[in-house]
Protein backbone atom coordinates (compact mmCIF):
# COMPACT_ATOMS: atom_id res chain seq x y z
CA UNK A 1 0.00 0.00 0.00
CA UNK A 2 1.42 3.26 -0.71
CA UNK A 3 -0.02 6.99 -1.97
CA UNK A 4 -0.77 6.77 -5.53
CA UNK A 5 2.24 8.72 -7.97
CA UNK A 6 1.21 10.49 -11.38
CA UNK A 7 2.02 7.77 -13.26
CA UNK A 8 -0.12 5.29 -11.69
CA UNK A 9 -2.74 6.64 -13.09
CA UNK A 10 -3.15 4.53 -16.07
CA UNK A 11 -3.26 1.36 -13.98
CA UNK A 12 -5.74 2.74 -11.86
CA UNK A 13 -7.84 3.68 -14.55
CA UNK A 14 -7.64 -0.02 -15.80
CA UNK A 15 -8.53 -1.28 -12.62
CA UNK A 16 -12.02 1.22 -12.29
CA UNK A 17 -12.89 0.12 -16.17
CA UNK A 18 -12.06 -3.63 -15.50
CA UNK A 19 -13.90 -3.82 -12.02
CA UNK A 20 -17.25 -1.63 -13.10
CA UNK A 21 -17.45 -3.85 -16.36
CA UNK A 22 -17.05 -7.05 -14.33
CA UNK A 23 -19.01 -6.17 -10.61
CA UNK A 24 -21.34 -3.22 -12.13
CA UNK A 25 -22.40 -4.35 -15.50
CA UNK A 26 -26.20 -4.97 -14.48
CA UNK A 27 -25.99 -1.85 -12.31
CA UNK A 28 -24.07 1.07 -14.60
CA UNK A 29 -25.71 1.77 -17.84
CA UNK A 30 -24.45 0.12 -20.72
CA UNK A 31 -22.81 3.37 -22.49
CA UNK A 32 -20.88 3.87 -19.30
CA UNK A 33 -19.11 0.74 -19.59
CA UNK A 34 -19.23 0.53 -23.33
CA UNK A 35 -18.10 3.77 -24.33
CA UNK A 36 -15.51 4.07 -21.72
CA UNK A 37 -12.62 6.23 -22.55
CA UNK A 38 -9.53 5.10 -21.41
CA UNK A 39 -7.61 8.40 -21.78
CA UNK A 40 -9.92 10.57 -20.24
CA UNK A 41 -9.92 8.43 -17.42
CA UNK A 42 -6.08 7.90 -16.80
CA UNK A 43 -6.20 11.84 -17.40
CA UNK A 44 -8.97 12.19 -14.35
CA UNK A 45 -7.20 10.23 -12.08
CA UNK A 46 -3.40 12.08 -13.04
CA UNK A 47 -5.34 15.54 -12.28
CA UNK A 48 -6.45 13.53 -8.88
CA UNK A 49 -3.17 12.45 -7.56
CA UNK A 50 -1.26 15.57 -8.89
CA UNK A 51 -3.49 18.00 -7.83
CA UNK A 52 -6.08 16.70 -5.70
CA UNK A 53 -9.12 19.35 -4.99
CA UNK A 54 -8.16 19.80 -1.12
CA UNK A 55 -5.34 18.17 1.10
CA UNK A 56 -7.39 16.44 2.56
CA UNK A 57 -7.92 14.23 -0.72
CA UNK A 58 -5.89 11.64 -2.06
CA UNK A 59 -5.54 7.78 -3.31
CA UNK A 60 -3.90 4.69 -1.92
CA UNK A 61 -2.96 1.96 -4.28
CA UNK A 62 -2.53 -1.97 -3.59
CA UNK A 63 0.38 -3.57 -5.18
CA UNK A 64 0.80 -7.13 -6.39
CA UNK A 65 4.52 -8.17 -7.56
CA UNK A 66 4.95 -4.93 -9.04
CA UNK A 67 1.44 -4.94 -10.57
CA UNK A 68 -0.94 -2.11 -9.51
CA UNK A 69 -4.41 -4.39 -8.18
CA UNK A 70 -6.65 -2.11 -6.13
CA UNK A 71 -7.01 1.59 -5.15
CA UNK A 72 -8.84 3.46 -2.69
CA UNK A 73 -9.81 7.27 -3.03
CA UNK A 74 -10.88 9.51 -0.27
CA UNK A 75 -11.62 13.07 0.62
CA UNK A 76 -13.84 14.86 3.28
CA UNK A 77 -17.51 13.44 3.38
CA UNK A 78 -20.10 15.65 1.78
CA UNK A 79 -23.46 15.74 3.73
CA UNK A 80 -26.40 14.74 2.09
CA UNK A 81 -29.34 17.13 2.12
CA UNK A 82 -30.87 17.99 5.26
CA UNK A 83 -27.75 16.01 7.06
CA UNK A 84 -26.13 17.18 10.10
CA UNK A 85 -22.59 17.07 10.78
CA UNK A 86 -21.82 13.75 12.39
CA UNK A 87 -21.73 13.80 16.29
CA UNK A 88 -18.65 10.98 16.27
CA UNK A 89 -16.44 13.75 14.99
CA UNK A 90 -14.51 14.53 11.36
CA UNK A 91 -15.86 12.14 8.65
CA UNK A 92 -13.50 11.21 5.08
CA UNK A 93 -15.67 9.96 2.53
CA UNK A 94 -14.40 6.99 0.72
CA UNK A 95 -15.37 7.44 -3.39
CA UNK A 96 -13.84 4.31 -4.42
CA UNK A 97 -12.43 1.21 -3.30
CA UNK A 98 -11.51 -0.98 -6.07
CA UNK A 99 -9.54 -4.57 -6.47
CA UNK A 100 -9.53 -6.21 -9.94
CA UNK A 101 -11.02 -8.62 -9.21
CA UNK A 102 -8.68 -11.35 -10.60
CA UNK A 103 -6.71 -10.53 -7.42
CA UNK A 104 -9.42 -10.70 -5.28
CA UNK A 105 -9.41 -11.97 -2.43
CA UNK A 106 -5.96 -12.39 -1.05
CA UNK A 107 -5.95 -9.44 1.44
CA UNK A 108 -5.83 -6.02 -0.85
CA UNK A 109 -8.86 -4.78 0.12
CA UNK A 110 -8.31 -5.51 3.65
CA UNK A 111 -4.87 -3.42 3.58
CA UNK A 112 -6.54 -0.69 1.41
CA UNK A 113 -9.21 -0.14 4.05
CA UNK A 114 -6.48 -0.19 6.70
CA UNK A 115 -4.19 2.22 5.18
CA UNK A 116 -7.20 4.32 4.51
CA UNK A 117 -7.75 3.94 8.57
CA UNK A 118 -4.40 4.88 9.15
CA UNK A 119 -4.60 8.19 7.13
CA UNK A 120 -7.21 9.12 8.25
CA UNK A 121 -6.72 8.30 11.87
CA UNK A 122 -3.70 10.96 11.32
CA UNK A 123 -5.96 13.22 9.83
CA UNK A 124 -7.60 13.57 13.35
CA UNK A 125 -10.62 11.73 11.74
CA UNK A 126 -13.48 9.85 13.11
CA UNK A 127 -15.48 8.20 10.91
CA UNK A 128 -14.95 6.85 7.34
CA UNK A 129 -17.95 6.42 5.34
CA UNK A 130 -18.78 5.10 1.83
CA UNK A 131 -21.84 5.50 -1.12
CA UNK A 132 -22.41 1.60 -2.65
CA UNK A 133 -24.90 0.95 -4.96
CA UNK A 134 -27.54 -1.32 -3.01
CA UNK A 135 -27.05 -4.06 -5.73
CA UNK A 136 -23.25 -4.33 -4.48
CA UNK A 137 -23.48 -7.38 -2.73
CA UNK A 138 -19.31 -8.59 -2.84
CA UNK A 139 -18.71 -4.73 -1.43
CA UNK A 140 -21.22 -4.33 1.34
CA UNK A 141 -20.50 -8.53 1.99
CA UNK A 142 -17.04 -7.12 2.32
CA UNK A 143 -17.82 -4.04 4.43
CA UNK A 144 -20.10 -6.17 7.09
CA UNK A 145 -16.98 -8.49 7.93
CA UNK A 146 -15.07 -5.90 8.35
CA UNK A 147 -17.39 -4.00 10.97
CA UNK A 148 -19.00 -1.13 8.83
CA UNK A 149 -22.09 -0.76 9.07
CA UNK A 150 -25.08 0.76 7.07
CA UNK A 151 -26.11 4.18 8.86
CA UNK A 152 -29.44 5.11 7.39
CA UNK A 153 -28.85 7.55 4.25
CA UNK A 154 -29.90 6.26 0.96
CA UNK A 155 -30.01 8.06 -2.10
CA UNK A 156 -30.53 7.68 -5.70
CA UNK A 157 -28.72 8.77 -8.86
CA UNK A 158 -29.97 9.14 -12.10
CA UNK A 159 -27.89 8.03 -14.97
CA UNK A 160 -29.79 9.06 -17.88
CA UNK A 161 -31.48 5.99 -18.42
CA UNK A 162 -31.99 4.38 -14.95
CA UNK A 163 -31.78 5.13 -11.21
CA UNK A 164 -29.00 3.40 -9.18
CA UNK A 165 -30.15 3.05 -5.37
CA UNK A 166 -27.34 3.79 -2.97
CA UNK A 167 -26.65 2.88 0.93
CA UNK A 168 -24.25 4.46 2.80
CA UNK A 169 -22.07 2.56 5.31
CA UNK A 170 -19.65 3.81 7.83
CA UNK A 171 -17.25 2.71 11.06
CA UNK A 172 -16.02 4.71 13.66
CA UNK A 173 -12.16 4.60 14.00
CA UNK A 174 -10.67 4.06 17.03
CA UNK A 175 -7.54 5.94 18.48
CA UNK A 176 -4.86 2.95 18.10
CA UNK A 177 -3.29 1.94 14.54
CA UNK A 178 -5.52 0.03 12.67
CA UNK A 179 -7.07 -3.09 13.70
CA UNK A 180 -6.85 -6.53 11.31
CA UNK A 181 -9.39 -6.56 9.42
CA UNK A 182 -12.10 -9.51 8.66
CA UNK A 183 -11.35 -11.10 5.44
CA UNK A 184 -14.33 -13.41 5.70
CA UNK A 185 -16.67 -11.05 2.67
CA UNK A 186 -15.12 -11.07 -1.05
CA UNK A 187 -13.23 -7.77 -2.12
């Protein structure tokens, strides 16, 4: 696990396109996954790790043998309409956390959501929270073994041509370095 450098952006743009079209493709529309641009996306995620919008953004890769596997981004949590600023403290907002998932399943996510912990932990924050769609059952199976939680919030986005249904989770950290994590859900 390390921060993610500018020119690991490619990779990480391969592992969004190659996870979405393999864990989303009956939840993202078609054109998303279809019509995906690889360019603009390894451009996206260059302009994210060079110049992220705050400091308190930023992305975590998972390496395999010198192979880029998994990524996590983060940044402070945006509340949802009507939403009061959690009572546990400072919240980061995870936006993705992504293995390919031909190397699922031998620990990355675990260590991505650790380092994640750790960072933010630093950070003085909280509570880390996270947006899955509600058909992401390897994700939230993943995000129940390791003691999240769902906290209540759902909300749906509009695509164009459907509405995806989305649960938010969340843990409270604790003050210590981050605790092993269950591996018993899928990542």
């Amino acid at each position: 696990m390390r921060p993610a450098a500018p020119g690991d952006a490619a990779h990480i743009a391969r592992v969004q396109v190659v996870t979405w079209r393999t864990a989303y493709r009956a939840v993202l529309p078609a054109a998303v996954l279809d019509e995906w641009d690889d360019d603009a996306a390894a451009a996206a995620w260059r302009v994210a790790v060079l110049r992220p919008p705050t400091p308190a953004h930023g992305v975590l890769v998972a390496e395999d043998s010198g192979t880029l596997v998994g990524f996590a981004a983060y940044g402070p949590a945006e509340l949802t309409t009507g939403e009061l600023p959690s009572v546990e403290g400072p919240t980061t907002e995870v936006g993705a956390l992504l293995v390919e998932p031909r190397w699922g399943r031998r620990g990355h996510g675990s260590r991505l959501l650790a380092a994640l912990a750790d960072v933010a932990r630093a950070a003085g924050v909280r509570r880390l929270q996270i947006w899955l769609p509600e058909a992401d059952r390897v994700t939230v199976a993943f995000l129940a073994g390791a003691g999240w939680a769902q906290d209540g919030w759902v909300r749906a986005l509009d695509t164009g041509t459907s509405t995806i249904r989305e649960v938010r989770w969340h843990t409270l950290l604790d003050d210590g370095p981050a605790d092993e994590i269950d591996e018993r859900g899928a990542e």
